[in-house]
C-alpha atoms as a PDB file:
ATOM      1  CA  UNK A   1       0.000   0.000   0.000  1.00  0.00           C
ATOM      2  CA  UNK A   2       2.769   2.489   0.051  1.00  0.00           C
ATOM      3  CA  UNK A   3       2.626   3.156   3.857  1.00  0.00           C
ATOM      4  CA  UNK A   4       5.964   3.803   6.114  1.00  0.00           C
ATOM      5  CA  UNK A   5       6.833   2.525   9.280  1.00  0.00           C
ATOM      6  CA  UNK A   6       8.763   5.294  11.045  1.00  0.00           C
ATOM      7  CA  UNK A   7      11.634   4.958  14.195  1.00  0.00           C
ATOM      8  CA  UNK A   8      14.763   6.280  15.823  1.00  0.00           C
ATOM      9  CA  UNK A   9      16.875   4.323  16.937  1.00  0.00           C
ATOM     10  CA  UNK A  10      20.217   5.764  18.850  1.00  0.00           C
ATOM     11  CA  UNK A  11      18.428   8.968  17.922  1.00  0.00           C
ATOM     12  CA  UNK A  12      18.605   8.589  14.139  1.00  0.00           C
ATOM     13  CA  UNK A  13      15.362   8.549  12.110  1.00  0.00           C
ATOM     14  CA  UNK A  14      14.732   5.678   9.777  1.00  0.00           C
ATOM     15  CA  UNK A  15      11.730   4.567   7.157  1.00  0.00           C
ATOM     16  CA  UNK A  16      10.559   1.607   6.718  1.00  0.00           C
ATOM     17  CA  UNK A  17       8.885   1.670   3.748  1.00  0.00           C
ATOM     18  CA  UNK A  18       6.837  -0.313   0.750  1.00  0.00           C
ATOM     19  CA  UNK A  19       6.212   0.018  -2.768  1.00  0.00           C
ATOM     20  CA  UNK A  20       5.802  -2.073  -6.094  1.00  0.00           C
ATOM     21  CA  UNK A  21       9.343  -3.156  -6.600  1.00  0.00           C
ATOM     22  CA  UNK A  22       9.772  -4.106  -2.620  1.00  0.00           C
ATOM     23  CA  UNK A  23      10.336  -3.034   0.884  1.00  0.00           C
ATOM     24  CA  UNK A  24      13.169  -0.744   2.244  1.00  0.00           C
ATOM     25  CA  UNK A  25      14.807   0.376   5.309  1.00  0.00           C
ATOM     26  CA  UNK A  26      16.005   3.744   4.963  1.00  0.00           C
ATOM     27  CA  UNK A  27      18.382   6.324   7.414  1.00  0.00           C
ATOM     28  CA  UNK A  28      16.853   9.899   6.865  1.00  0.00           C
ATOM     29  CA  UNK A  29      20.210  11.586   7.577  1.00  0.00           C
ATOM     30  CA  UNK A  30      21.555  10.897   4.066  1.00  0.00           C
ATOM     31  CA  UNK A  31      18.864   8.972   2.665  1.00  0.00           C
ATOM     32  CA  UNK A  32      21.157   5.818   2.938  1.00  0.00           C
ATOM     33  CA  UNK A  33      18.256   3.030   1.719  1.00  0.00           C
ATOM     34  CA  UNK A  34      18.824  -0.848   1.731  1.00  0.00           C
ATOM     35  CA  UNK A  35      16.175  -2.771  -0.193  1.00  0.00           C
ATOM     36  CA  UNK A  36      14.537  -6.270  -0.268  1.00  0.00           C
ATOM     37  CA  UNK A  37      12.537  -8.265  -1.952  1.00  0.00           C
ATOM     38  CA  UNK A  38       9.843  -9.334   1.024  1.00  0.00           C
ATOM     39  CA  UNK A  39       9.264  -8.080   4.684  1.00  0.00           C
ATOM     40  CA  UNK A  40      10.850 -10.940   5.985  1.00  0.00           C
ATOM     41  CA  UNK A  41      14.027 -11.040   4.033  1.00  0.00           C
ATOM     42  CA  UNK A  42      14.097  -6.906   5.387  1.00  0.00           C
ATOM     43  CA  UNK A  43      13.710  -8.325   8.807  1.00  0.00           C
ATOM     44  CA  UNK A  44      16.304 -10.855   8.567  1.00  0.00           C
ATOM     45  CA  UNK A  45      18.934  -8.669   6.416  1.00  0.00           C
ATOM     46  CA  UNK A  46      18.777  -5.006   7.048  1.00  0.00           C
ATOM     47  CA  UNK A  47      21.460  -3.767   8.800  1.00  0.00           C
ATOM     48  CA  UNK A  48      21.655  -0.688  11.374  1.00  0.00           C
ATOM     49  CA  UNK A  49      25.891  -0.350  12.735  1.00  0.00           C
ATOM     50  CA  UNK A  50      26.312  -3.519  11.530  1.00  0.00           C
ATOM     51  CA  UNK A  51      23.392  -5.280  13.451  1.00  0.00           C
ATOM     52  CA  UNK A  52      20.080  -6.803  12.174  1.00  0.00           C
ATOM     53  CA  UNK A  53      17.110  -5.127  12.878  1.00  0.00           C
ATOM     54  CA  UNK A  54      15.897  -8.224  14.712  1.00  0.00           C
ATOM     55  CA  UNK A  55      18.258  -7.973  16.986  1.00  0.00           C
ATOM     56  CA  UNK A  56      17.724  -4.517  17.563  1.00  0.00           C
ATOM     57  CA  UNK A  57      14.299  -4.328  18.019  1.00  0.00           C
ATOM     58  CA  UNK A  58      14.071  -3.651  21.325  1.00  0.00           C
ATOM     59  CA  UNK A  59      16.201  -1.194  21.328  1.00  0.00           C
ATOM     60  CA  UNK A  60      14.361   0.820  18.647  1.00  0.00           C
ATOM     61  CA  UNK A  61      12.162   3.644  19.882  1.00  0.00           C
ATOM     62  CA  UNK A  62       8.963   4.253  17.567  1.00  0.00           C
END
């Protein structure tokens, strides 16, 4: 549907976001992006400092 997913973590703002061609975690600061094919593969493979975002998720204020 289009629709973002908005948080901070470590006080940096980042998208997650959706559109035709796939989902996308993105770092406002400099509009640094990562995409995927599929929520899950996001949720297994983005990377914030070198960490997964599955790992980070409780650390991640929304």
């Amino acid at each position: 549907m289009g629709e973002e997913f908005q948080f901070y973590y470590q006080n940096e703002s980042y998208w997650i976001s959706k559109n035709q061609r796939g989902f996308y975690l993105t770092r406002v600061s400099d509009s640094y992006s990562q995409s995927f094919l599929t929520a899950d593969d996001l949720f297994k493979n983005a990377t914030i400092d070198g960490k997964s975002i599955h790992n980070l998720w409780d650390e991640i204020d929304i």
